[in-house]
Each structure stands twice: as structure tokens, then as C-alpha cells.
PDB file of N, CA and C in Angstrom:
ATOM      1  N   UNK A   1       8.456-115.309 -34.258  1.00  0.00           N
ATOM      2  CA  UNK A   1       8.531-115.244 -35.701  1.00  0.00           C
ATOM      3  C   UNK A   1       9.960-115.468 -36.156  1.00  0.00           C
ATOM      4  N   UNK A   2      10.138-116.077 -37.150  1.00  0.00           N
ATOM      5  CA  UNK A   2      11.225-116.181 -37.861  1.00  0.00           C
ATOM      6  C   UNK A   2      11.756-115.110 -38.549  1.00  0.00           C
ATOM      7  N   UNK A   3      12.804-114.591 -37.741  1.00  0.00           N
ATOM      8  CA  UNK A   3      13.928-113.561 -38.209  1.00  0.00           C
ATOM      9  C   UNK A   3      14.311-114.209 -39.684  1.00  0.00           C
ATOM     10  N   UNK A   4      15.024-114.650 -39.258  1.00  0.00           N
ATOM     11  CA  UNK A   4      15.786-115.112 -40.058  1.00  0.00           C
ATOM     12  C   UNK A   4      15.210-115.577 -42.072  1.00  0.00           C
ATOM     13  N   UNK A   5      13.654-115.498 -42.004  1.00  0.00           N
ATOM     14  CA  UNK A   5      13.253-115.840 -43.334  1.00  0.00           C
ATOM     15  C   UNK A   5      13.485-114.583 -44.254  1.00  0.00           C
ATOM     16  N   UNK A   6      13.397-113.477 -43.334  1.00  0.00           N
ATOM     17  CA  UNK A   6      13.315-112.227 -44.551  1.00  0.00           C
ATOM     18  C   UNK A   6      12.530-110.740 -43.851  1.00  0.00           C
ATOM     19  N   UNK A   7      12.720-109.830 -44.658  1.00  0.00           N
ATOM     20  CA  UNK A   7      12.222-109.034 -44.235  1.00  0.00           C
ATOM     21  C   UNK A   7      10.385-108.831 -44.682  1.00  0.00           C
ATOM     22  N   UNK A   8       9.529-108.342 -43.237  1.00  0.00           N
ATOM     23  CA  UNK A   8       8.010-108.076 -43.523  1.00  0.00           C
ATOM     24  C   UNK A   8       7.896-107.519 -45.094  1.00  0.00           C
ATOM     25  N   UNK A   9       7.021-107.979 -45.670  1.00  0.00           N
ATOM     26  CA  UNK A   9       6.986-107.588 -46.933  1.00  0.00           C
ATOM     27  C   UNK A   9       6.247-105.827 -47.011  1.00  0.00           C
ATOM     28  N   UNK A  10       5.806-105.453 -46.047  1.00  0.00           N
ATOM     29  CA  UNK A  10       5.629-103.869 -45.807  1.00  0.00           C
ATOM     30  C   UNK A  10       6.851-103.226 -46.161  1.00  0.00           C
ATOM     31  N   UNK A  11       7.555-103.836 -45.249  1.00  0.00           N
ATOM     32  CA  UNK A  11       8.973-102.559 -44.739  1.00  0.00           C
ATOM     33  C   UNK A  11       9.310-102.981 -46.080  1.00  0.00           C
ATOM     34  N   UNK A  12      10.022-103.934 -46.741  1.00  0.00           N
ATOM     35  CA  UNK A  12      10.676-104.270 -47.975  1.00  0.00           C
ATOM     36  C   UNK A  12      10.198-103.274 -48.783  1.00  0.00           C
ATOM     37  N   UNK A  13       8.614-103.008 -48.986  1.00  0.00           N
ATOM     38  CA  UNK A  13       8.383-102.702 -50.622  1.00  0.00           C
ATOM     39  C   UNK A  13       8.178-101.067 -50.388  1.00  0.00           C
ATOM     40  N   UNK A  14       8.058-100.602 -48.982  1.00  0.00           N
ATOM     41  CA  UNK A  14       8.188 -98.807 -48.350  1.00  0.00           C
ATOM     42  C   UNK A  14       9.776 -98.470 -48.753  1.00  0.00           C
ATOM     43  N   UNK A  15      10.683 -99.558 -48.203  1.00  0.00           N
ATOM     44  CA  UNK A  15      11.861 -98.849 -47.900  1.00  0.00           C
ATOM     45  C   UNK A  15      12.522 -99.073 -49.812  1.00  0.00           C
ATOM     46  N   UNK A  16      12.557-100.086 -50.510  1.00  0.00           N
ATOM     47  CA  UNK A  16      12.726 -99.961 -51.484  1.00  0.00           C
ATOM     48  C   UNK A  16      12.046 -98.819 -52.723  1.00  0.00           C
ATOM     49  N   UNK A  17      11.034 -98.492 -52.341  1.00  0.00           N
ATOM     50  CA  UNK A  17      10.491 -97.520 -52.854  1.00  0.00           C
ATOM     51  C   UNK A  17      10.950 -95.792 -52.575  1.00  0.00           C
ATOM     52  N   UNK A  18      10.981 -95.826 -51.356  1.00  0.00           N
ATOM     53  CA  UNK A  18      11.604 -94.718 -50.858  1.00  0.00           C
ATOM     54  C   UNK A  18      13.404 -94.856 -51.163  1.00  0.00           C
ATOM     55  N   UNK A  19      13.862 -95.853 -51.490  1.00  0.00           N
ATOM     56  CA  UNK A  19      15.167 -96.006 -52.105  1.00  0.00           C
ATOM     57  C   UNK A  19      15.554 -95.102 -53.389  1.00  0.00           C
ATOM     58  N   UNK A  20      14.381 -95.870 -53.834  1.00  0.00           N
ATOM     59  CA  UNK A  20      14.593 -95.784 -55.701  1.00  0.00           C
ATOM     60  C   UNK A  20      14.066 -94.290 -55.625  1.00  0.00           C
ATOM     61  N   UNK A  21      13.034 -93.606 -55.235  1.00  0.00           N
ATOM     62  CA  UNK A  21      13.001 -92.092 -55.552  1.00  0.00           C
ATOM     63  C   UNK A  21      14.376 -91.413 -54.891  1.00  0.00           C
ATOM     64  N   UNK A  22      14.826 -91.687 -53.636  1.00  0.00           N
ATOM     65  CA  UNK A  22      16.021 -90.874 -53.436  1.00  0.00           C
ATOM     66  C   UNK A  22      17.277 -90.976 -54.349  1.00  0.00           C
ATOM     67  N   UNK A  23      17.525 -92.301 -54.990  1.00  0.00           N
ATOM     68  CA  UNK A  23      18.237 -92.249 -55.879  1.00  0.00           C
ATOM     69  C   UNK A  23      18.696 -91.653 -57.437  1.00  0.00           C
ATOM     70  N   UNK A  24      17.523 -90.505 -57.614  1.00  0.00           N
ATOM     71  CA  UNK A  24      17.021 -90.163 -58.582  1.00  0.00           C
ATOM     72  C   UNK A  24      17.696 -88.671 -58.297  1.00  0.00           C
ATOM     73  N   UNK A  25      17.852 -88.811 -59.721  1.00  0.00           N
ATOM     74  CA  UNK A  25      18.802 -87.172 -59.453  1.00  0.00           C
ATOM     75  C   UNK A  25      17.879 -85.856 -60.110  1.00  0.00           C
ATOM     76  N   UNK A  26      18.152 -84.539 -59.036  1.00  0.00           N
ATOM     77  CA  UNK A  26      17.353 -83.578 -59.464  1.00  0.00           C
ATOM     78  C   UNK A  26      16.775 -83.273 -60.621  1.00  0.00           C
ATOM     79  N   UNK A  27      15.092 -82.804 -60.586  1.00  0.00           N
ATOM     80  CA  UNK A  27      14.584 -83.076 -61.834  1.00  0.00           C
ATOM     81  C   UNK A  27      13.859 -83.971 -62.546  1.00  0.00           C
ATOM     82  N   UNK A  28      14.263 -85.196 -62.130  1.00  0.00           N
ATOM     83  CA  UNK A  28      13.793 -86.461 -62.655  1.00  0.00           C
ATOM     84  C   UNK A  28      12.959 -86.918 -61.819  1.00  0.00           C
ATOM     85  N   UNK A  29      11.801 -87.827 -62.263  1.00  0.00           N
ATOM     86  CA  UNK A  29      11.198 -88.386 -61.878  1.00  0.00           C
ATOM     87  C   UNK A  29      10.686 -90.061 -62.239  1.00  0.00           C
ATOM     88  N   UNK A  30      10.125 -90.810 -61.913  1.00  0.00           N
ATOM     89  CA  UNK A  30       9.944 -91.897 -62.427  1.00  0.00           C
ATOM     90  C   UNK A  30       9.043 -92.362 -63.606  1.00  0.00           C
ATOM     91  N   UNK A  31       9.582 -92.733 -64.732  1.00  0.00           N
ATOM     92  CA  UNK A  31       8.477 -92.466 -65.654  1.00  0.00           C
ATOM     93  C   UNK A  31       7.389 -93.785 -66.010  1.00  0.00           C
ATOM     94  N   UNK A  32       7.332 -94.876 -64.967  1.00  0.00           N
ATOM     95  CA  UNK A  32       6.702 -95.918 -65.349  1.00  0.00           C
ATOM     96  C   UNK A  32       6.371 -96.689 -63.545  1.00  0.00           C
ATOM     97  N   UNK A  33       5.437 -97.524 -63.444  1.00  0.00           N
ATOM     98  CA  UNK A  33       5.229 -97.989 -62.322  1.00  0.00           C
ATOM     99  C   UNK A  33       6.930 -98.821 -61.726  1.00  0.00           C
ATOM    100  N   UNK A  34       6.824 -99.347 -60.287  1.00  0.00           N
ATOM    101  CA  UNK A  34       8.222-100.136 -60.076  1.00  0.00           C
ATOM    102  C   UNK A  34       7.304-101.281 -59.577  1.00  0.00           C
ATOM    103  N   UNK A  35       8.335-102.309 -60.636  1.00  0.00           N
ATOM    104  CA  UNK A  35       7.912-103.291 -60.879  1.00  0.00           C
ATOM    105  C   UNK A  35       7.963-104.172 -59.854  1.00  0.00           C
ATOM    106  N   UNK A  36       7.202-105.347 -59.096  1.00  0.00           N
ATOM    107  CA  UNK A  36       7.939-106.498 -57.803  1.00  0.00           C
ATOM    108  C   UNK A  36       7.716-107.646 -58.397  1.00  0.00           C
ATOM    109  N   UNK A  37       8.967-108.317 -58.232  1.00  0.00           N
ATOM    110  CA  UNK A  37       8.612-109.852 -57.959  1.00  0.00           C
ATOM    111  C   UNK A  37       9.214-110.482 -57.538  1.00  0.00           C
ATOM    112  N   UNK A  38       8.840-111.073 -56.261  1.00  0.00           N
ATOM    113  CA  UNK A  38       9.539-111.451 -55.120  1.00  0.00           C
ATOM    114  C   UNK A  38       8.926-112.279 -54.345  1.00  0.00           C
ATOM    115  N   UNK A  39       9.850-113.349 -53.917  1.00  0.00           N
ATOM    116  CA  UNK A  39       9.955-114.649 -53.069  1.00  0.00           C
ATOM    117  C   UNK A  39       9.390-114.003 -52.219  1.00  0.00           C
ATOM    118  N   UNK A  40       8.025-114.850 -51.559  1.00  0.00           N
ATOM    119  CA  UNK A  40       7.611-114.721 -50.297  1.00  0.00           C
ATOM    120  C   UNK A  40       7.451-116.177 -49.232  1.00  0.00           C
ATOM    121  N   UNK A  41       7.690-115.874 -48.039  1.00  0.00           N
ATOM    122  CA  UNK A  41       6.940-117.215 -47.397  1.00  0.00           C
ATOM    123  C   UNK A  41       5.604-116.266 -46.229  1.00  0.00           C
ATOM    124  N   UNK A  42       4.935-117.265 -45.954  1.00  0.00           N
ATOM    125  CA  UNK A  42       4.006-116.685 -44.662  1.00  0.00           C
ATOM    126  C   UNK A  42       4.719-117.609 -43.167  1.00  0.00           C
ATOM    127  N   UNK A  43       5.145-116.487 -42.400  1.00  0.00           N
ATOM    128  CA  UNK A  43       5.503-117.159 -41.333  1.00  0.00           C
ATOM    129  C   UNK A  43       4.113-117.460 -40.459  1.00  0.00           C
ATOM    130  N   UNK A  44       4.269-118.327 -39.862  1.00  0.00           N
ATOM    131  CA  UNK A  44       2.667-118.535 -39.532  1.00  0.00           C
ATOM    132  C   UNK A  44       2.964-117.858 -37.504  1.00  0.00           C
ATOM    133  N   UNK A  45       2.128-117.001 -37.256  1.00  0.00           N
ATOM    134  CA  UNK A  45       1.885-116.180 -36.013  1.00  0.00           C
ATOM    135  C   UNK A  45       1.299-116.983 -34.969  1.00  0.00           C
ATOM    136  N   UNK A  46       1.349-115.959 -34.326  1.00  0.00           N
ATOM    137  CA  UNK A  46       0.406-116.304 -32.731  1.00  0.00           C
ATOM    138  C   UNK A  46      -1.058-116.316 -32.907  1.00  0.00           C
ATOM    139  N   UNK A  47      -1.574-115.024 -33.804  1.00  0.00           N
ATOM    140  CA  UNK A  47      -2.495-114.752 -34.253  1.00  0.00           C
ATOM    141  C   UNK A  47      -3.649-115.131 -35.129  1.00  0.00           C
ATOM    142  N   UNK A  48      -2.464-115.981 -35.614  1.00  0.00           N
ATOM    143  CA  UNK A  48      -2.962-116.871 -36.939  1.00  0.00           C
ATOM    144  C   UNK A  48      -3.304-116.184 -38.131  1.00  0.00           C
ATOM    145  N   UNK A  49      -2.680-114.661 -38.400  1.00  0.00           N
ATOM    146  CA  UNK A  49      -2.681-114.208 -39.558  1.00  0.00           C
ATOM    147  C   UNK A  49      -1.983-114.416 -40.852  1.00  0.00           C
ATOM    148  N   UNK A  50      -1.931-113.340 -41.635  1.00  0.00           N
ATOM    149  CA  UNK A  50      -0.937-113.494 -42.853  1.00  0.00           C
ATOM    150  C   UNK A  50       0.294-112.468 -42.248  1.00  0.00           C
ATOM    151  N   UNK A  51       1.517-113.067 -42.391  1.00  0.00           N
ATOM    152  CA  UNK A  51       3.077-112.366 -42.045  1.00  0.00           C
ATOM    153  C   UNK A  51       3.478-112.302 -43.311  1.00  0.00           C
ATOM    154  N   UNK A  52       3.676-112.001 -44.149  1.00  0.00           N
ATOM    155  CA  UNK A  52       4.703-112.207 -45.495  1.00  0.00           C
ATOM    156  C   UNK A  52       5.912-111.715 -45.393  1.00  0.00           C
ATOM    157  N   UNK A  53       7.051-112.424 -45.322  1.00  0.00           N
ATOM    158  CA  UNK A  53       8.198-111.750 -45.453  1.00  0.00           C
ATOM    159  C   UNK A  53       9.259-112.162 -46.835  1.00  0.00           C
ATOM    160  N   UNK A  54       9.365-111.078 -47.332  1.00  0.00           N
ATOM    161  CA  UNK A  54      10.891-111.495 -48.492  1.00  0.00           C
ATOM    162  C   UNK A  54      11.888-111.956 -47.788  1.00  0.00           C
ATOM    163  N   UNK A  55      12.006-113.218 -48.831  1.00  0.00           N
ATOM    164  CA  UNK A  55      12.973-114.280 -48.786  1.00  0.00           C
ATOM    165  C   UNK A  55      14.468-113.764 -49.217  1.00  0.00           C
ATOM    166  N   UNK A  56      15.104-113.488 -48.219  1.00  0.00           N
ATOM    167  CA  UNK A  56      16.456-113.482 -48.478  1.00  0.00           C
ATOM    168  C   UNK A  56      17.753-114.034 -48.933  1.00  0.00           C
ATOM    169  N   UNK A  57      18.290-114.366 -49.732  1.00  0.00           N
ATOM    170  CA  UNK A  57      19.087-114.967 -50.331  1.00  0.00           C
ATOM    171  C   UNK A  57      19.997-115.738 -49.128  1.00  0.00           C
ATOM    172  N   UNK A  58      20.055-116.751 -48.986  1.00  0.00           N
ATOM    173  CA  UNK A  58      20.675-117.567 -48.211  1.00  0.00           C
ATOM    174  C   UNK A  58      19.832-117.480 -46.472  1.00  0.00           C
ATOM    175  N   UNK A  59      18.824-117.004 -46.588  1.00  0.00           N
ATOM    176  CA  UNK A  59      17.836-116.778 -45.603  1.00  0.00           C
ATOM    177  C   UNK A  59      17.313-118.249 -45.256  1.00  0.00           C
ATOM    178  N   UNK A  60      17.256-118.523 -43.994  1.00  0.00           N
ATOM    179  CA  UNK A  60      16.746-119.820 -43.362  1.00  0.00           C
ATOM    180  C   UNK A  60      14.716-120.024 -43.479  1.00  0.00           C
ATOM    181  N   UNK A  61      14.498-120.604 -44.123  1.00  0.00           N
ATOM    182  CA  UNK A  61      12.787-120.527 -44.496  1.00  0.00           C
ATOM    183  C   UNK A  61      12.289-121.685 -43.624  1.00  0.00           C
ATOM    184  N   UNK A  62      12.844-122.640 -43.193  1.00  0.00           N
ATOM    185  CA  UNK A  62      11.805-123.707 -42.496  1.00  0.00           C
ATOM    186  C   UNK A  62      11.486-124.511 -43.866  1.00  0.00           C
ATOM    187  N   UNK A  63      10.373-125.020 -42.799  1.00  0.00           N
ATOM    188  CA  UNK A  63       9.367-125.638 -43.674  1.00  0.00           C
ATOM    189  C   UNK A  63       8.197-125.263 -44.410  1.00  0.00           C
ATOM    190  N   UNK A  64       7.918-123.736 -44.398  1.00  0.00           N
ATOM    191  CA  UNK A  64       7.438-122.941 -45.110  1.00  0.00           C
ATOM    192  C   UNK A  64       7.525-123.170 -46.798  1.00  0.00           C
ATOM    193  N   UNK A  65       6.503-122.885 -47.278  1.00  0.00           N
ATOM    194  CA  UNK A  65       6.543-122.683 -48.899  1.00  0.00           C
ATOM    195  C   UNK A  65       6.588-121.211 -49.152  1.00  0.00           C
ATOM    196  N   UNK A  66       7.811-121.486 -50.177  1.00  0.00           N
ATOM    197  CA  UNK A  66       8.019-120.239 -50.567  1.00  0.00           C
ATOM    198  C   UNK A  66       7.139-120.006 -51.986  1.00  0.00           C
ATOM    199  N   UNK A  67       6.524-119.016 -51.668  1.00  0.00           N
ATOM    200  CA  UNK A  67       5.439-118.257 -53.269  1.00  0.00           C
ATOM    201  C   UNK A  67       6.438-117.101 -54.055  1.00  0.00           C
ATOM    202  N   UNK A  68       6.073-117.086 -55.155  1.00  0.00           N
ATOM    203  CA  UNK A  68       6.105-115.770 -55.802  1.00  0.00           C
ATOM    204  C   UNK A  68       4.883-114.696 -55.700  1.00  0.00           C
ATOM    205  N   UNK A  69       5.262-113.690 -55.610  1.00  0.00           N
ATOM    206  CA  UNK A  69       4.787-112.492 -55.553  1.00  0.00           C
ATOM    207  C   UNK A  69       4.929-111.310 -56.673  1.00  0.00           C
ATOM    208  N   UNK A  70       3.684-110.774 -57.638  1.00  0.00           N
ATOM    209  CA  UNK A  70       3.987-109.973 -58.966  1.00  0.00           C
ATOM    210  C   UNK A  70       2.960-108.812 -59.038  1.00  0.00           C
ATOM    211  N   UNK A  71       3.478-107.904 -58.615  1.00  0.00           N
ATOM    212  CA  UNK A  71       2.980-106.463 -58.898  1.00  0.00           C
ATOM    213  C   UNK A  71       3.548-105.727 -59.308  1.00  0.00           C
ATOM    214  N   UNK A  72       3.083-104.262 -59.567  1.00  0.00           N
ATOM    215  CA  UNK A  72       3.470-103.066 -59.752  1.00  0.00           C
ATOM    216  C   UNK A  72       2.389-101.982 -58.873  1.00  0.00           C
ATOM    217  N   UNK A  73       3.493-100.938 -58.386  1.00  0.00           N
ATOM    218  CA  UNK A  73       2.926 -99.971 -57.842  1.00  0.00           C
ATOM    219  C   UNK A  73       3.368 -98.614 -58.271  1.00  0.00           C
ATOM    220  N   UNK A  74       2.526 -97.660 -58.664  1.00  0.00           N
ATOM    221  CA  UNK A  74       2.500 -96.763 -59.172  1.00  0.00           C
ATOM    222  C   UNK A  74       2.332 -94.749 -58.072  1.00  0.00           C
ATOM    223  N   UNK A  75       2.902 -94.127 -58.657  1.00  0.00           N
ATOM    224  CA  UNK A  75       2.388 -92.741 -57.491  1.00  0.00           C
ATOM    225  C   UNK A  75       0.676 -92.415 -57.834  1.00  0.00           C
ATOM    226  N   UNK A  76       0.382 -91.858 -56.920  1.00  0.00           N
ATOM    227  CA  UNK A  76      -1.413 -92.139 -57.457  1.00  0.00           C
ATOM    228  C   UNK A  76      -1.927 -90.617 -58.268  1.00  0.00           C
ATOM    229  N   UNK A  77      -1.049 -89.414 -57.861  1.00  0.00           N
ATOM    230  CA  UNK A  77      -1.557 -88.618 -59.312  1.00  0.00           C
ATOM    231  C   UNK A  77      -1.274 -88.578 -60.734  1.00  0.00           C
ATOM    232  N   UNK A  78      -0.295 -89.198 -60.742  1.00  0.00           N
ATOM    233  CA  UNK A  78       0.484 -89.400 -61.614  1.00  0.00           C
ATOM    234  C   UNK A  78      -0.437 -90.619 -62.700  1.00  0.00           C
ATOM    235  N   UNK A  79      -0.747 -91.646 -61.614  1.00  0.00           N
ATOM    236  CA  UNK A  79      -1.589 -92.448 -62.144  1.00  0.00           C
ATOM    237  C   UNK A  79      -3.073 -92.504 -62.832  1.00  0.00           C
ATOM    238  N   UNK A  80      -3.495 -91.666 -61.863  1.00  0.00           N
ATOM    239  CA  UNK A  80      -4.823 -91.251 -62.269  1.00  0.00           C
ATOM    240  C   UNK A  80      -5.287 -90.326 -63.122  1.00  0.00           C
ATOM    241  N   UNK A  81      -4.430 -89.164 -63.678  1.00  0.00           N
ATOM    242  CA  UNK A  81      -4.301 -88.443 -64.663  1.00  0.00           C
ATOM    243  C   UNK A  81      -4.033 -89.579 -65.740  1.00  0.00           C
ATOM    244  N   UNK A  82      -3.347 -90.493 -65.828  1.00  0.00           N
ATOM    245  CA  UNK A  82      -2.884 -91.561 -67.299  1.00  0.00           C
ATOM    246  C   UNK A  82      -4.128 -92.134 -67.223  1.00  0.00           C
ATOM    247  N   UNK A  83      -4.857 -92.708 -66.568  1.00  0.00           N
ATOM    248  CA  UNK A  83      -6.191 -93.557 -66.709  1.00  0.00           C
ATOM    249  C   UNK A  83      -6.979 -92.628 -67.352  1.00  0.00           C
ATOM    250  N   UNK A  84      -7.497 -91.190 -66.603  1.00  0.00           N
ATOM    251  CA  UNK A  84      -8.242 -90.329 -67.266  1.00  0.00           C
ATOM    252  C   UNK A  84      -7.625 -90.251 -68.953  1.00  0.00           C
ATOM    253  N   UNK A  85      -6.203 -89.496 -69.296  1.00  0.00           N
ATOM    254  CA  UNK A  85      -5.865 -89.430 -70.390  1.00  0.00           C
ATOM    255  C   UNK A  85      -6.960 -91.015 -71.254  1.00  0.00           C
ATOM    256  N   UNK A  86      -6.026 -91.565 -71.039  1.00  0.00           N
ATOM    257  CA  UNK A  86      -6.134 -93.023 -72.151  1.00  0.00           C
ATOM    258  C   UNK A  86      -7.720 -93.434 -71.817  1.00  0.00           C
ATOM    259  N   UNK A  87      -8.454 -93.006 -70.989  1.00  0.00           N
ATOM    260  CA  UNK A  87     -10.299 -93.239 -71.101  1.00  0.00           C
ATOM    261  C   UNK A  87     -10.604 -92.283 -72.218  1.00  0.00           C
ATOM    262  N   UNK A  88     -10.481 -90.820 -71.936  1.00  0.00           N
ATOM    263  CA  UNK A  88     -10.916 -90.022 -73.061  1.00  0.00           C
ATOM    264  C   UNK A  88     -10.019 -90.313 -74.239  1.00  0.00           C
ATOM    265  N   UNK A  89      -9.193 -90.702 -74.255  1.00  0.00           N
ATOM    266  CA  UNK A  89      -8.455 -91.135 -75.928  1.00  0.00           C
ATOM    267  C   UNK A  89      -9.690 -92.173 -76.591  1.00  0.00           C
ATOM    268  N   UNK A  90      -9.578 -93.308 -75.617  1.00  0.00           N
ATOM    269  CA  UNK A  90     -10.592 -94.165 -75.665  1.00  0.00           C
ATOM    270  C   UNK A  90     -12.241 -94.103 -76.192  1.00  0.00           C
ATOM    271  N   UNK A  91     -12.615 -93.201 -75.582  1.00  0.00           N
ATOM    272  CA  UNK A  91     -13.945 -92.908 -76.228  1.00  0.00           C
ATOM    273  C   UNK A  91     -14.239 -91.579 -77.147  1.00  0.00           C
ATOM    274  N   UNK A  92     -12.832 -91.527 -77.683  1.00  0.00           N
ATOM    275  CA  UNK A  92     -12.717 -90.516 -78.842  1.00  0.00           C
ATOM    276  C   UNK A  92     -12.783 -88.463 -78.324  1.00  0.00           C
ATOM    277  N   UNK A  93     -12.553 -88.200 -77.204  1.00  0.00           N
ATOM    278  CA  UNK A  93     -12.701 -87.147 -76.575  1.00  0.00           C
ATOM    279  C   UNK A  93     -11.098 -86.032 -76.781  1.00  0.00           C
ATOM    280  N   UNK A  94     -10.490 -87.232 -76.942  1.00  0.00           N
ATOM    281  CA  UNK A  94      -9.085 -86.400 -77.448  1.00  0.00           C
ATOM    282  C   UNK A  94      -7.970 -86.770 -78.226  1.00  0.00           C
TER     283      UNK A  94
END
């Protein structure tokens, strides 16, 4: 596999995540999902699966196509309490 394209897009979006909460100073918490969007290529395996790794700025890609990539990921109680809220707002319950 190609080192050199970027890091597995797992480790990238764990370790950046676990970044951004340690960076957060006592008390606080995050008040909105963290947002991604980020260069990917698929290095192609032995296996013949999907590899995705972020594209690193001056990172060697081959002949690979590089995609964009656009999510958000959210903490899940946090989340699921706001869905409940805004359903019962929704059907007039509160």
C-alpha cells in the first residue's frame, strides 16, 4: 500500500476527533456535530477492497483519483435526545 498517499481514513477521523475533544477546556463541550471534508483516494489492495486514505498535502497519490469526502459526525446521546426534542416540537407535543 501506498504510504505515502495519506493517512487510513479511520485513524484520521478517530484521532482528529479525539483531538478536538481534548482540546476543549474544562466544562465545555461541543455544541454542534464536527464537520469533514476531505480529499480521499482508494489505494487499491491485495484484497481488492476499499482503503481510503486522506490526502496529504504534498502527499504522492499515483495514478489514483482523488474524491471528496462530506460528512458530519455527531456524539450519539447528545444526538438522539435533539432528534427526539425537534420530533415532539414537530408534531406539536412541546
Amino acid at each position: 500500500m501506498d504510504q505515502e498517499a495519506g493517512t487510513p481514513i479511520q485513524d484520521y477521523i478517530r484521532s482528529t476527533i479525539q483531538q478536538v475533544k481534548a482540546a476543549l477546556p474544562p466544562g465545555f463541550r461541543l455544541a454542534k456535530n464536527i464537520e469533514f471534508d476531505l480529499a480521499v483516494v482508494n489505494i487499491d489492495g491485495a484484497k481488492g477492497g476499499i482503503d481510503l486514505r486522506v490526502v496529504r498535502v504534498g502527499g504522492t497519490v499515483g495514478a489514483q483519483q482523488i474524491q471528496r469526502v462530506k460528512f458530519s459526525v455527531a456524539e450519539g446521546e447528545d444526538h438522539i435526545a435533539e432528534a427526539q426534542k425537534q420530533m415532539l416540537k414537530e408534531i406539536g407535543l412541546r
